[in-house]
PDBML (XML) file of the C-alpha atoms, coordinates in Angstrom:
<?xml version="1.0" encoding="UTF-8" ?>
<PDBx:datablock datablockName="MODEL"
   xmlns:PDBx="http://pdbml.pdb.org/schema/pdbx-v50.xsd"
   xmlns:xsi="http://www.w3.org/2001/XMLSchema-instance"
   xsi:schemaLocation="http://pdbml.pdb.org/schema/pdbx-v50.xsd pdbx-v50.xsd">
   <PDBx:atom_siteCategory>
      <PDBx:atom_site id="1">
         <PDBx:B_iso_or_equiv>0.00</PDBx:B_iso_or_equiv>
         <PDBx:Cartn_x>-2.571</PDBx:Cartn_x>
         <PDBx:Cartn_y>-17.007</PDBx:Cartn_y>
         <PDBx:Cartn_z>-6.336</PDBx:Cartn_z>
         <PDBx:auth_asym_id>A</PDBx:auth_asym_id>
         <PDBx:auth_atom_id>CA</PDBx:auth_atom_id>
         <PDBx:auth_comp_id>UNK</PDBx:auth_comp_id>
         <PDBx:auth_seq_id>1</PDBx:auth_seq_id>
         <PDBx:group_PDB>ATOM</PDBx:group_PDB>
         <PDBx:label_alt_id xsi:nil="true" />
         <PDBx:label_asym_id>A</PDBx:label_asym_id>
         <PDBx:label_atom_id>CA</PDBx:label_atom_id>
         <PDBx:label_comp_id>UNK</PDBx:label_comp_id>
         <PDBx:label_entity_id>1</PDBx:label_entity_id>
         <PDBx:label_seq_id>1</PDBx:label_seq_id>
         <PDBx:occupancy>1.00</PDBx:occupancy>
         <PDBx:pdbx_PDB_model_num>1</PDBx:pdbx_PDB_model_num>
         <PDBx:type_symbol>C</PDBx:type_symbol>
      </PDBx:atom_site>
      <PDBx:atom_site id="2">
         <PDBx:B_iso_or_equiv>0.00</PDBx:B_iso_or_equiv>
         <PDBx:Cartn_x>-0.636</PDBx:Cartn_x>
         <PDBx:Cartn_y>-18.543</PDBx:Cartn_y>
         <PDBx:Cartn_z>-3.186</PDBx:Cartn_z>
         <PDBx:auth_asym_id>A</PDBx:auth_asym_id>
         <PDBx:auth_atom_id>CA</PDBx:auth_atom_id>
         <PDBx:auth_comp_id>UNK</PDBx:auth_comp_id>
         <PDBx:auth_seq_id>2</PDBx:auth_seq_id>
         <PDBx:group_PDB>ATOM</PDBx:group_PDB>
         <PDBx:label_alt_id xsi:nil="true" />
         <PDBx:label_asym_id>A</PDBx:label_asym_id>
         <PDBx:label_atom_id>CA</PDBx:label_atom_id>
         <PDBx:label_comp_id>UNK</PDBx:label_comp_id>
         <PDBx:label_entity_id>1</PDBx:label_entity_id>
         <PDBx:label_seq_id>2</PDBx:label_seq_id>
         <PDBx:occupancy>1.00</PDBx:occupancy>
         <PDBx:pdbx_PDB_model_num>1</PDBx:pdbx_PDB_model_num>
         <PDBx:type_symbol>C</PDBx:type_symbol>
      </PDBx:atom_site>
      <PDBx:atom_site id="3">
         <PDBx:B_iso_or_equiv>0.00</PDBx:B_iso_or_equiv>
         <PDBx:Cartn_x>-1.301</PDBx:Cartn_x>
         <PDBx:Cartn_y>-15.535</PDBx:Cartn_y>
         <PDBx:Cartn_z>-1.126</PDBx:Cartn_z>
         <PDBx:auth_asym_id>A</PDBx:auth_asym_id>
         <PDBx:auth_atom_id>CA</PDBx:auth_atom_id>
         <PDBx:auth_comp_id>UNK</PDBx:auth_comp_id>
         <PDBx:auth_seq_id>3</PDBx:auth_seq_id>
         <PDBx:group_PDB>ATOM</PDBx:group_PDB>
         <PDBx:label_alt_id xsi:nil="true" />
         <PDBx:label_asym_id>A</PDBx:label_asym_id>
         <PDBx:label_atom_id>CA</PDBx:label_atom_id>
         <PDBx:label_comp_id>UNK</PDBx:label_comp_id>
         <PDBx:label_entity_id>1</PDBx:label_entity_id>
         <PDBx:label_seq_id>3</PDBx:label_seq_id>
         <PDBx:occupancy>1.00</PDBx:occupancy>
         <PDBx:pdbx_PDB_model_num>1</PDBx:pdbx_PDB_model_num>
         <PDBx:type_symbol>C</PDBx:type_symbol>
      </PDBx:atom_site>
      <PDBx:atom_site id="4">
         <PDBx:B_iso_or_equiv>0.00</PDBx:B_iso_or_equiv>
         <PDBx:Cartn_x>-2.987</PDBx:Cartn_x>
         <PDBx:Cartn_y>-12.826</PDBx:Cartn_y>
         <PDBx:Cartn_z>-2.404</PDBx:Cartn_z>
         <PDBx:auth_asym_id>A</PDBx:auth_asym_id>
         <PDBx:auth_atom_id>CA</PDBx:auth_atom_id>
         <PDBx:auth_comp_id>UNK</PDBx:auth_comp_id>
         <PDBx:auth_seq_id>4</PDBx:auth_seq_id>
         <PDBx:group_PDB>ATOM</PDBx:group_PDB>
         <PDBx:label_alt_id xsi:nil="true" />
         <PDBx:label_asym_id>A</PDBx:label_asym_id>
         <PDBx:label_atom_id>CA</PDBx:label_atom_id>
         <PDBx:label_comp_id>UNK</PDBx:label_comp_id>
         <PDBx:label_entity_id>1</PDBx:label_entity_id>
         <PDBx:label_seq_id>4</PDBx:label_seq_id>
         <PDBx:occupancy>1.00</PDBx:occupancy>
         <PDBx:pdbx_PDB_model_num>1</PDBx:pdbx_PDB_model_num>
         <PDBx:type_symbol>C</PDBx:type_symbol>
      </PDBx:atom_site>
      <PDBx:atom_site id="5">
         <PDBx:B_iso_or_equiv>0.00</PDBx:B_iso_or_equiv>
         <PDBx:Cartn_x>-3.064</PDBx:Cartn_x>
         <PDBx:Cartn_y>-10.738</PDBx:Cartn_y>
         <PDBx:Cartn_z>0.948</PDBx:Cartn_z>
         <PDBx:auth_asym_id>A</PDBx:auth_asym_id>
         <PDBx:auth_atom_id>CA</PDBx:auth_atom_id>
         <PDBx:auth_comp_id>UNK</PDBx:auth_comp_id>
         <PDBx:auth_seq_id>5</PDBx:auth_seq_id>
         <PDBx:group_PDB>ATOM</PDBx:group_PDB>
         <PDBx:label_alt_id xsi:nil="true" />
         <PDBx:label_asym_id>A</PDBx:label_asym_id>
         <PDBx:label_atom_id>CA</PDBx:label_atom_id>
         <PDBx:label_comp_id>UNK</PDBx:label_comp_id>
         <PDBx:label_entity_id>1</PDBx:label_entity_id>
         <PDBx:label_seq_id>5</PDBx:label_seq_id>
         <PDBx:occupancy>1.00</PDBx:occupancy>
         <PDBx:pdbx_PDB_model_num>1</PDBx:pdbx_PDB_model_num>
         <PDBx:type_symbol>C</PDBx:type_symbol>
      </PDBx:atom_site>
      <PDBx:atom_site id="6">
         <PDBx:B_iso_or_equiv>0.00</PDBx:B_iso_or_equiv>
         <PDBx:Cartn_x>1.137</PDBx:Cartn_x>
         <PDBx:Cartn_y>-10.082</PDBx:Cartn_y>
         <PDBx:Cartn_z>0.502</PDBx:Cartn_z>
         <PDBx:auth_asym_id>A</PDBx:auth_asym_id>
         <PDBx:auth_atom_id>CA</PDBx:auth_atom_id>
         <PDBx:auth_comp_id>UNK</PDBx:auth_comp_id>
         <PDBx:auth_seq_id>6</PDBx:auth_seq_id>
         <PDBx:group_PDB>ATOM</PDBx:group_PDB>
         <PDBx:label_alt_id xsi:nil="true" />
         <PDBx:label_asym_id>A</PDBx:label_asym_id>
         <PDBx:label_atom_id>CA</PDBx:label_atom_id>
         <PDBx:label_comp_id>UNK</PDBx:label_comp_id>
         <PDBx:label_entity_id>1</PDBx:label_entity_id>
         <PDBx:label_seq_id>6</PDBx:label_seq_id>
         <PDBx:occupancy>1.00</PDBx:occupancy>
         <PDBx:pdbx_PDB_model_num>1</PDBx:pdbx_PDB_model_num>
         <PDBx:type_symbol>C</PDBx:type_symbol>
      </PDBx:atom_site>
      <PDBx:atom_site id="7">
         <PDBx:B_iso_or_equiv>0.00</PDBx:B_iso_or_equiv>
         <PDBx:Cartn_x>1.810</PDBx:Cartn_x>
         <PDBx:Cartn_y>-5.939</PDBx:Cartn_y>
         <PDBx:Cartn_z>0.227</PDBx:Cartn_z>
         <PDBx:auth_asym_id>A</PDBx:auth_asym_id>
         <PDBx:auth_atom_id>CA</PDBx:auth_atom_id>
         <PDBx:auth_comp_id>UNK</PDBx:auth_comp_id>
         <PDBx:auth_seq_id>7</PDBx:auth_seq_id>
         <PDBx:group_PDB>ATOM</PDBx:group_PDB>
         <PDBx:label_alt_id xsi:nil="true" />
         <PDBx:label_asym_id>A</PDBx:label_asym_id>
         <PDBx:label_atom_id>CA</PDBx:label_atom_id>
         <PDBx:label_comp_id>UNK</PDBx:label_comp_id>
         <PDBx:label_entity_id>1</PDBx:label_entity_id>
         <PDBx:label_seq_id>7</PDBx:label_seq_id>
         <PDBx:occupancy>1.00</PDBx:occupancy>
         <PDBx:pdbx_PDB_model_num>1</PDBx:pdbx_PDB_model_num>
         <PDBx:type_symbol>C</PDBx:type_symbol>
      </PDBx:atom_site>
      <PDBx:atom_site id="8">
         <PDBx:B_iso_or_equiv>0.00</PDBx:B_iso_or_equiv>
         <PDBx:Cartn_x>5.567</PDBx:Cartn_x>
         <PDBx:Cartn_y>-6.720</PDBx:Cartn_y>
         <PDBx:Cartn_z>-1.393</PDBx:Cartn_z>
         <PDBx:auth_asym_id>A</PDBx:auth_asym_id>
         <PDBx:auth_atom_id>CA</PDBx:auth_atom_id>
         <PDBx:auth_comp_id>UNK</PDBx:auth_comp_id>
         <PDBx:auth_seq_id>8</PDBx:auth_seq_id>
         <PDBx:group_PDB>ATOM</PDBx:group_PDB>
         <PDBx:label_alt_id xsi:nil="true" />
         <PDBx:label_asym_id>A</PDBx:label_asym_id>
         <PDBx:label_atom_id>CA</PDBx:label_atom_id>
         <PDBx:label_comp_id>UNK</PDBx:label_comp_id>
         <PDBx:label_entity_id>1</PDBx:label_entity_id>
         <PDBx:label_seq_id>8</PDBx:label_seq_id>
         <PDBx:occupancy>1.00</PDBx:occupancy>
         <PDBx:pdbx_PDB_model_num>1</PDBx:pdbx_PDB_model_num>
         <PDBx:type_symbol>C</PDBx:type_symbol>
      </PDBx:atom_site>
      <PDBx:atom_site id="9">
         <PDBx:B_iso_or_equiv>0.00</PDBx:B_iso_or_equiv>
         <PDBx:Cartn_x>4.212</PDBx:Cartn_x>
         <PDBx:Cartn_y>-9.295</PDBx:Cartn_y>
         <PDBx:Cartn_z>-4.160</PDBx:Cartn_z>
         <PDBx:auth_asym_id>A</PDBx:auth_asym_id>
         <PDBx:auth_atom_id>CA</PDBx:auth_atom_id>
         <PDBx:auth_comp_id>UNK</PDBx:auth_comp_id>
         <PDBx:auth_seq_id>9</PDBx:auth_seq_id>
         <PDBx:group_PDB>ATOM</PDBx:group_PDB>
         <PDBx:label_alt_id xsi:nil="true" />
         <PDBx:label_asym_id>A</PDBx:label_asym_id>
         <PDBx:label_atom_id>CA</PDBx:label_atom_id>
         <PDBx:label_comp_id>UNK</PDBx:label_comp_id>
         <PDBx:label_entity_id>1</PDBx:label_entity_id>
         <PDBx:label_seq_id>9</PDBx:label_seq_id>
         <PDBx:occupancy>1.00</PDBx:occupancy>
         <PDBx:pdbx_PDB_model_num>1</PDBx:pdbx_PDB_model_num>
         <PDBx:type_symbol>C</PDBx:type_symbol>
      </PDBx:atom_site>
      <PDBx:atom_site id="10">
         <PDBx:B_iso_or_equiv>0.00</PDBx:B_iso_or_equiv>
         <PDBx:Cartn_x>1.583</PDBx:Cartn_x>
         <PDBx:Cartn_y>-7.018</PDBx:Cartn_y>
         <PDBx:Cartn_z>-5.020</PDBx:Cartn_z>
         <PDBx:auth_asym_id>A</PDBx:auth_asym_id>
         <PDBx:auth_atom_id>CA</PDBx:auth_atom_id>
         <PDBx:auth_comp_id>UNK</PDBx:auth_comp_id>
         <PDBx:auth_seq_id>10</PDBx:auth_seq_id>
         <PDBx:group_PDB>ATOM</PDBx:group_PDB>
         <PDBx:label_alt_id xsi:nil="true" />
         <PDBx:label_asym_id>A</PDBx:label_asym_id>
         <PDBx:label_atom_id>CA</PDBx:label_atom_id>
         <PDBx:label_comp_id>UNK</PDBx:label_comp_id>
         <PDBx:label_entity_id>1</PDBx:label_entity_id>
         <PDBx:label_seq_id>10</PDBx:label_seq_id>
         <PDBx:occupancy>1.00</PDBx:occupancy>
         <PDBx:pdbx_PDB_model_num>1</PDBx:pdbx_PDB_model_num>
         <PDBx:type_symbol>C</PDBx:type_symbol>
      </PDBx:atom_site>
      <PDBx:atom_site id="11">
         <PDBx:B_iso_or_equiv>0.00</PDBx:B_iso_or_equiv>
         <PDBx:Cartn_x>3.597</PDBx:Cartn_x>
         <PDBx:Cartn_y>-3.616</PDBx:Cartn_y>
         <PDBx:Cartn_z>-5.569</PDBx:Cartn_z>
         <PDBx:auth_asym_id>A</PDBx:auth_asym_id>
         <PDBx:auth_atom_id>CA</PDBx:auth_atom_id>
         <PDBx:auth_comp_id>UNK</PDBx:auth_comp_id>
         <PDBx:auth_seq_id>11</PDBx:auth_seq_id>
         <PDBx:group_PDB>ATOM</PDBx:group_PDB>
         <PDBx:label_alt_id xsi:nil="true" />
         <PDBx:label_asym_id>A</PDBx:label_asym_id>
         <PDBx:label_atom_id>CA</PDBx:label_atom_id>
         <PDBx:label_comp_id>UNK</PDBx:label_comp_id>
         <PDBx:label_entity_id>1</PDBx:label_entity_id>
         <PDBx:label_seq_id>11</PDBx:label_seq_id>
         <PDBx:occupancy>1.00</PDBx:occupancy>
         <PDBx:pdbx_PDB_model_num>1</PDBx:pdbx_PDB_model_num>
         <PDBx:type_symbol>C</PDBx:type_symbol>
      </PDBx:atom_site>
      <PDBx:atom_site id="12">
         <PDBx:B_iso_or_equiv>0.00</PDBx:B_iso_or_equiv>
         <PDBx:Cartn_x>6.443</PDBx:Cartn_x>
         <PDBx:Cartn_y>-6.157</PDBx:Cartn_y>
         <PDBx:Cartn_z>-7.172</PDBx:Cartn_z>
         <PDBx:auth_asym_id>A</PDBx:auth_asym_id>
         <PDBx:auth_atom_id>CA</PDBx:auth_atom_id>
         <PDBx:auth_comp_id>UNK</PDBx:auth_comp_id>
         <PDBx:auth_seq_id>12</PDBx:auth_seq_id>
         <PDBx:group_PDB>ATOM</PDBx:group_PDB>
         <PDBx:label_alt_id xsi:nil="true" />
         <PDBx:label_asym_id>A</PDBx:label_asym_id>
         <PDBx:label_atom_id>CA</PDBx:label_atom_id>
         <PDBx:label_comp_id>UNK</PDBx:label_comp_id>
         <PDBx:label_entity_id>1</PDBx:label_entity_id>
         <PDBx:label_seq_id>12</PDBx:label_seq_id>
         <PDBx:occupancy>1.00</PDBx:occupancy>
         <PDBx:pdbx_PDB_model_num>1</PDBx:pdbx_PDB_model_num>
         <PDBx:type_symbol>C</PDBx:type_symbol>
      </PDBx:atom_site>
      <PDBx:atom_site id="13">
         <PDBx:B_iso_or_equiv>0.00</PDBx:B_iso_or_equiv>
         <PDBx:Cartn_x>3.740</PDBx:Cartn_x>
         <PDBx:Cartn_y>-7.048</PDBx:Cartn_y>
         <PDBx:Cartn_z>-9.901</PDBx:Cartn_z>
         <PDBx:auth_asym_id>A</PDBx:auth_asym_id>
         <PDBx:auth_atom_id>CA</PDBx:auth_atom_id>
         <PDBx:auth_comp_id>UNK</PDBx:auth_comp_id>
         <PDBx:auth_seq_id>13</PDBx:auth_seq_id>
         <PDBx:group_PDB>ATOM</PDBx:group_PDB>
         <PDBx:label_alt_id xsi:nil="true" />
         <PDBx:label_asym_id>A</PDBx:label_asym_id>
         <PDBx:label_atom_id>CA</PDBx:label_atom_id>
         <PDBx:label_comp_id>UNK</PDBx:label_comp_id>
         <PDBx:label_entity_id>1</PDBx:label_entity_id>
         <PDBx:label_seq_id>13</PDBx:label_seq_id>
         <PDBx:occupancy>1.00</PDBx:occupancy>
         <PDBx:pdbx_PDB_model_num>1</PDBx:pdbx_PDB_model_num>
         <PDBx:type_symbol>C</PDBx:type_symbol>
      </PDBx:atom_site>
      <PDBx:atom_site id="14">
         <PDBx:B_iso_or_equiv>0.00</PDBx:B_iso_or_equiv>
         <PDBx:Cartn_x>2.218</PDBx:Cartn_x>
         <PDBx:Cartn_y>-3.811</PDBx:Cartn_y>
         <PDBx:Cartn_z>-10.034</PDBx:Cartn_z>
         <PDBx:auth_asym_id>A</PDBx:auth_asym_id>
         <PDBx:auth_atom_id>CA</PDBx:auth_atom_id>
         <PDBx:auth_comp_id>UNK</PDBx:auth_comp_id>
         <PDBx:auth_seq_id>14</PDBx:auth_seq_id>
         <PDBx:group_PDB>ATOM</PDBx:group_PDB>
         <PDBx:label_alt_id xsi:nil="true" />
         <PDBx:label_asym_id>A</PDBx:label_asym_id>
         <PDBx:label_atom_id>CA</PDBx:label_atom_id>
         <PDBx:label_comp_id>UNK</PDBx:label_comp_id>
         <PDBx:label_entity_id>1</PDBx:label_entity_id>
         <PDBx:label_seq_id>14</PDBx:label_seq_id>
         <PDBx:occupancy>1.00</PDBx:occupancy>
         <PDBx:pdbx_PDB_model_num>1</PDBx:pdbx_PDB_model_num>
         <PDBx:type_symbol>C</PDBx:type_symbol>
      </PDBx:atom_site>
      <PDBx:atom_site id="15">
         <PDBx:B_iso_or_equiv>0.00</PDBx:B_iso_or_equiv>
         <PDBx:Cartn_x>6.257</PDBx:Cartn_x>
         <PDBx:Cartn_y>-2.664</PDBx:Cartn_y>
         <PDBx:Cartn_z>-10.567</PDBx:Cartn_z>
         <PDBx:auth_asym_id>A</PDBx:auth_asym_id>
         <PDBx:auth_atom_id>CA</PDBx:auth_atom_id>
         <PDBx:auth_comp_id>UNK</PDBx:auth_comp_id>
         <PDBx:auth_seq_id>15</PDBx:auth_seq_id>
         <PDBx:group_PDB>ATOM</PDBx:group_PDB>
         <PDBx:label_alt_id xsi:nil="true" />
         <PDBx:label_asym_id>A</PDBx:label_asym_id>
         <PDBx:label_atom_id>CA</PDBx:label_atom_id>
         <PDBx:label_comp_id>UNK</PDBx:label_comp_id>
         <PDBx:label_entity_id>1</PDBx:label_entity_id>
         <PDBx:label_seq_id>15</PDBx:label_seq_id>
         <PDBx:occupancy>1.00</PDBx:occupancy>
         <PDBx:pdbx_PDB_model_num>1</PDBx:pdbx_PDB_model_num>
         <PDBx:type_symbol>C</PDBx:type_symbol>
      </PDBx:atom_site>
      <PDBx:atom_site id="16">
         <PDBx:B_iso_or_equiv>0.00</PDBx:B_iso_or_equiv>
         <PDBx:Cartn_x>6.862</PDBx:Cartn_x>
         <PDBx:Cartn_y>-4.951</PDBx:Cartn_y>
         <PDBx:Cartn_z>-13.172</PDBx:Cartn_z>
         <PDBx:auth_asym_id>A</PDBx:auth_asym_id>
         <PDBx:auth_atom_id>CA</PDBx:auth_atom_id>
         <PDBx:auth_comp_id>UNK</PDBx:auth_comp_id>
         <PDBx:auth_seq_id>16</PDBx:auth_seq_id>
         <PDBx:group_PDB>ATOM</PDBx:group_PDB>
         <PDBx:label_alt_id xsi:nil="true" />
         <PDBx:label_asym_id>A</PDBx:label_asym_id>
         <PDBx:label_atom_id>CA</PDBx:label_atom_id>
         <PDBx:label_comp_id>UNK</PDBx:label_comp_id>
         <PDBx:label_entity_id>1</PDBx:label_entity_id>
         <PDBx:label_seq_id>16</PDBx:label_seq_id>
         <PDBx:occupancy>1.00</PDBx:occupancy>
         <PDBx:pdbx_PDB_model_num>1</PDBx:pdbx_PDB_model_num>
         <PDBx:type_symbol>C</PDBx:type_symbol>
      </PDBx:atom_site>
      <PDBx:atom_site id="17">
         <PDBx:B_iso_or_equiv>0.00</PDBx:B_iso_or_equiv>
         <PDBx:Cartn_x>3.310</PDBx:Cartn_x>
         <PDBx:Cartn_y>-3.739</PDBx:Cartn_y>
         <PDBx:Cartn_z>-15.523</PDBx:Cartn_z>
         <PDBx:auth_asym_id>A</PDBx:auth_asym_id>
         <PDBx:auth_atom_id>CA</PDBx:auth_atom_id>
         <PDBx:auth_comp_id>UNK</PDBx:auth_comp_id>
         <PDBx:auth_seq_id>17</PDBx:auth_seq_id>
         <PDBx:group_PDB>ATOM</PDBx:group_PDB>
         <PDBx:label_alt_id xsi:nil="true" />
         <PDBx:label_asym_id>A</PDBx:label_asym_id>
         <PDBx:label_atom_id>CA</PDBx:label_atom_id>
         <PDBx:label_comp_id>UNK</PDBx:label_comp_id>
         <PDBx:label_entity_id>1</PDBx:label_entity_id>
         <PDBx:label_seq_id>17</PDBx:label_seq_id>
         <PDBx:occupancy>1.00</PDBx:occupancy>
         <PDBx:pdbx_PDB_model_num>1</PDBx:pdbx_PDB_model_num>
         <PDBx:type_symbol>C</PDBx:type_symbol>
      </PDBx:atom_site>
      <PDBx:atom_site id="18">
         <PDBx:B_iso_or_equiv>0.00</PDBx:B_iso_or_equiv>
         <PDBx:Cartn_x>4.536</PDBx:Cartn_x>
         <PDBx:Cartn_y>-0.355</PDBx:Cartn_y>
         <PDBx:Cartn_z>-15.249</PDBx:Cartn_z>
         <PDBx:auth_asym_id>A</PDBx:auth_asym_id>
         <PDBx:auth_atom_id>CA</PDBx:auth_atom_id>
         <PDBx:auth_comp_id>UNK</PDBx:auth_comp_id>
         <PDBx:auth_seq_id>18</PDBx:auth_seq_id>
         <PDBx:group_PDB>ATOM</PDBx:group_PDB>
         <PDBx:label_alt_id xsi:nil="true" />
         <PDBx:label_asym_id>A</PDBx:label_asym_id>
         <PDBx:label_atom_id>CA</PDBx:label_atom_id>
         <PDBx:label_comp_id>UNK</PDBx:label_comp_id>
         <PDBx:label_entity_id>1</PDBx:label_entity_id>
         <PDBx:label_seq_id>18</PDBx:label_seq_id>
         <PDBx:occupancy>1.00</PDBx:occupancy>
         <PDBx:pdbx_PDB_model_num>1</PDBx:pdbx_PDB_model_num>
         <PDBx:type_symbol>C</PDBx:type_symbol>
      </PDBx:atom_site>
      <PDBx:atom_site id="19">
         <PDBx:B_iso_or_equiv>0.00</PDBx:B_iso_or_equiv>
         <PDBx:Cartn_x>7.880</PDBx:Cartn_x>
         <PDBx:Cartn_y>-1.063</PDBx:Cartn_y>
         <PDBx:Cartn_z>-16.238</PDBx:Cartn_z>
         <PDBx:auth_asym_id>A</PDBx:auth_asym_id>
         <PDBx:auth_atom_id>CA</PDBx:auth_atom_id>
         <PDBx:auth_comp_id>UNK</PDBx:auth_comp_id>
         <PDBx:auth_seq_id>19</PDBx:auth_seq_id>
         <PDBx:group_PDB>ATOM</PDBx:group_PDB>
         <PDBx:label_alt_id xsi:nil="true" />
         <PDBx:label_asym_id>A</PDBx:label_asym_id>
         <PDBx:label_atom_id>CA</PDBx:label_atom_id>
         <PDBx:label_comp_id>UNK</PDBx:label_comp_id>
         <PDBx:label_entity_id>1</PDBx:label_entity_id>
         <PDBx:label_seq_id>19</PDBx:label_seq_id>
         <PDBx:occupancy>1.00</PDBx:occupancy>
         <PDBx:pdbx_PDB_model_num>1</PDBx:pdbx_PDB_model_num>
         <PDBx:type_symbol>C</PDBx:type_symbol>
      </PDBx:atom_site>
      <PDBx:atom_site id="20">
         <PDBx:B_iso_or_equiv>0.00</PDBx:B_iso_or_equiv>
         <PDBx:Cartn_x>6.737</PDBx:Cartn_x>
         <PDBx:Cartn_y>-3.460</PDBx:Cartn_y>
         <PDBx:Cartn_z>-19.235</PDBx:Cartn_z>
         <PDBx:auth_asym_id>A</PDBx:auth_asym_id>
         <PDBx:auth_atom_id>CA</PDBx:auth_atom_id>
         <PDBx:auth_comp_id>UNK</PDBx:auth_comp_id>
         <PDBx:auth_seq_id>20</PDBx:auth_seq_id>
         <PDBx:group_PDB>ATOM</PDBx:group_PDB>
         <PDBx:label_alt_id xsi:nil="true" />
         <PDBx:label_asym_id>A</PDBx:label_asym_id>
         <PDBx:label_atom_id>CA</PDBx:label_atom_id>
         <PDBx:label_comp_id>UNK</PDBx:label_comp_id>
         <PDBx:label_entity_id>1</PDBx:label_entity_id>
         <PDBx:label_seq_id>20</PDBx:label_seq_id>
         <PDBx:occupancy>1.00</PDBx:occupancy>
         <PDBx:pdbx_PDB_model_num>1</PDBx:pdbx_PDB_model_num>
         <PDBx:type_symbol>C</PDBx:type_symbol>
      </PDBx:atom_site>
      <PDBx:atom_site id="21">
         <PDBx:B_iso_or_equiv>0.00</PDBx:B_iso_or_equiv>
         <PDBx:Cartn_x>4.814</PDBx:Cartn_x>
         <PDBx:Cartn_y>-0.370</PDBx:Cartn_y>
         <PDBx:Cartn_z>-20.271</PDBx:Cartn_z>
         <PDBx:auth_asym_id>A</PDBx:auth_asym_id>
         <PDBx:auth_atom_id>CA</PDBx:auth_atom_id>
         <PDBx:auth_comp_id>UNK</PDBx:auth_comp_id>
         <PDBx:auth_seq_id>21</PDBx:auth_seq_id>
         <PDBx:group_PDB>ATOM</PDBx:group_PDB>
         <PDBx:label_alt_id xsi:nil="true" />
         <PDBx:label_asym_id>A</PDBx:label_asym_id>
         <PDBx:label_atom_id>CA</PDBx:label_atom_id>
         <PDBx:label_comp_id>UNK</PDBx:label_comp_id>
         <PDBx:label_entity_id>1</PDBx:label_entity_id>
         <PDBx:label_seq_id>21</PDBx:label_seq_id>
         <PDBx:occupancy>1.00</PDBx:occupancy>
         <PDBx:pdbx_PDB_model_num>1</PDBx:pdbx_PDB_model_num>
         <PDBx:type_symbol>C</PDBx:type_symbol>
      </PDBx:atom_site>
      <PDBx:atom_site id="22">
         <PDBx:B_iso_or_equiv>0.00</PDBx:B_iso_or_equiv>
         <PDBx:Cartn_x>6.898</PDBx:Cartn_x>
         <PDBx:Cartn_y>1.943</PDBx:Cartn_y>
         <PDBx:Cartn_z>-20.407</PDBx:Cartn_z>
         <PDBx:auth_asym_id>A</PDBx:auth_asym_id>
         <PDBx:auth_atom_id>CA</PDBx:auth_atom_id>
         <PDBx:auth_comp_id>UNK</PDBx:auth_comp_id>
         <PDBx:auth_seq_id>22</PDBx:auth_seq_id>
         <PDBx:group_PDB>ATOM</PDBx:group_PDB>
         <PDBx:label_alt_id xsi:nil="true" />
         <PDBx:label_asym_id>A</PDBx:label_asym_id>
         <PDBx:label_atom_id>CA</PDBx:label_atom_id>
         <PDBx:label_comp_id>UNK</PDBx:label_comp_id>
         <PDBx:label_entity_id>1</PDBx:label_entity_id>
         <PDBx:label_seq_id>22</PDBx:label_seq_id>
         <PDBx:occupancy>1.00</PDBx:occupancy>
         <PDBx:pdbx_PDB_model_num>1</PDBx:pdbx_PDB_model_num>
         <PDBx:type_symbol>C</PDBx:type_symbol>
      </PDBx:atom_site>
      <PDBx:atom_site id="23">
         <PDBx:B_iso_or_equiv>0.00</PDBx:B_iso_or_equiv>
         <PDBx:Cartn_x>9.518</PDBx:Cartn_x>
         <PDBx:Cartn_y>-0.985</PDBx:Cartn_y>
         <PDBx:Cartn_z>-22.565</PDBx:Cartn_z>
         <PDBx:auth_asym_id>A</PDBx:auth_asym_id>
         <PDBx:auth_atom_id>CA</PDBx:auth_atom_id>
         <PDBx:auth_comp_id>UNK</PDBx:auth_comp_id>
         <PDBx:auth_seq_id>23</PDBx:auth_seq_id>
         <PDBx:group_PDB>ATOM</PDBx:group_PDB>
         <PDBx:label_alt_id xsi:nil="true" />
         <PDBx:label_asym_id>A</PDBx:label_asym_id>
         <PDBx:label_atom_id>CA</PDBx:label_atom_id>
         <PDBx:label_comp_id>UNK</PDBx:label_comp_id>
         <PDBx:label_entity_id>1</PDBx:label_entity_id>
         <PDBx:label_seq_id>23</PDBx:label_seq_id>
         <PDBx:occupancy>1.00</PDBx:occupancy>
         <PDBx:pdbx_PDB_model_num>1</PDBx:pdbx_PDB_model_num>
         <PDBx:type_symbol>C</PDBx:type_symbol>
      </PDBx:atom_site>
      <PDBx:atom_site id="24">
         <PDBx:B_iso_or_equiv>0.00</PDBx:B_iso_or_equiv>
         <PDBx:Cartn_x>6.763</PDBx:Cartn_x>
         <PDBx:Cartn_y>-1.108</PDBx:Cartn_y>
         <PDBx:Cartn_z>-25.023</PDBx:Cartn_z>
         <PDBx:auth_asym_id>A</PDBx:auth_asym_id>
         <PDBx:auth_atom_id>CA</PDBx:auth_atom_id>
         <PDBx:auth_comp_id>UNK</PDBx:auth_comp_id>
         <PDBx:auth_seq_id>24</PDBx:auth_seq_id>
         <PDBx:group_PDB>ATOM</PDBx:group_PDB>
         <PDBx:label_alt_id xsi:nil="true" />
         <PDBx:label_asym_id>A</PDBx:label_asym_id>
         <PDBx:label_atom_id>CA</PDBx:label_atom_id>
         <PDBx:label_comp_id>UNK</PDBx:label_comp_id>
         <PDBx:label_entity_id>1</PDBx:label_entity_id>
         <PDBx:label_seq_id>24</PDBx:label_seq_id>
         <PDBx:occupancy>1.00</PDBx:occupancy>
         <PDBx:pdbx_PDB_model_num>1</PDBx:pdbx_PDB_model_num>
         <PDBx:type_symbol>C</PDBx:type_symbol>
      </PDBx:atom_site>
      <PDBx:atom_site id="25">
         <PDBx:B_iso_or_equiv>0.00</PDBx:B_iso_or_equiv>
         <PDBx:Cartn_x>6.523</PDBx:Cartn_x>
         <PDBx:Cartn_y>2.495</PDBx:Cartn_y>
         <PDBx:Cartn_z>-25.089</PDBx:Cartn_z>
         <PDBx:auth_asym_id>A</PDBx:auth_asym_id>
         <PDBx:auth_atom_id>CA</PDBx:auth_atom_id>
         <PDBx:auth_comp_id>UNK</PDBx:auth_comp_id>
         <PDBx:auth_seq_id>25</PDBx:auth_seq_id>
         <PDBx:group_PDB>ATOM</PDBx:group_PDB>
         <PDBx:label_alt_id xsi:nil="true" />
         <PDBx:label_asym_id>A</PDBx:label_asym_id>
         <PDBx:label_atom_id>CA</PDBx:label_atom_id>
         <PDBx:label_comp_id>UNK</PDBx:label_comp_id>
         <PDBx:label_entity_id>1</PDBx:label_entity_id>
         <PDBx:label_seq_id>25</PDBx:label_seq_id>
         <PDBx:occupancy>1.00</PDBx:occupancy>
         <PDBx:pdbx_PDB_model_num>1</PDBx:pdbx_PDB_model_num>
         <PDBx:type_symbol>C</PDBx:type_symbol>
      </PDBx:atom_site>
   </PDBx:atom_siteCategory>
</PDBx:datablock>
């Protein structure tokens, strides 16, 4: 929300869904 243009926050958070997934799973 800060800086949406940053490469490393945005695979971080796309990191952390997948790996909350597969948790649940």
């Amino acid at each position: 929300r800060n800086n949406s243009t940053d490469d490393e926050t945005r695979y971080n958070y796309a990191l952390a869904k997948e790996l909350l997934e597969k948790e649940k799973q």
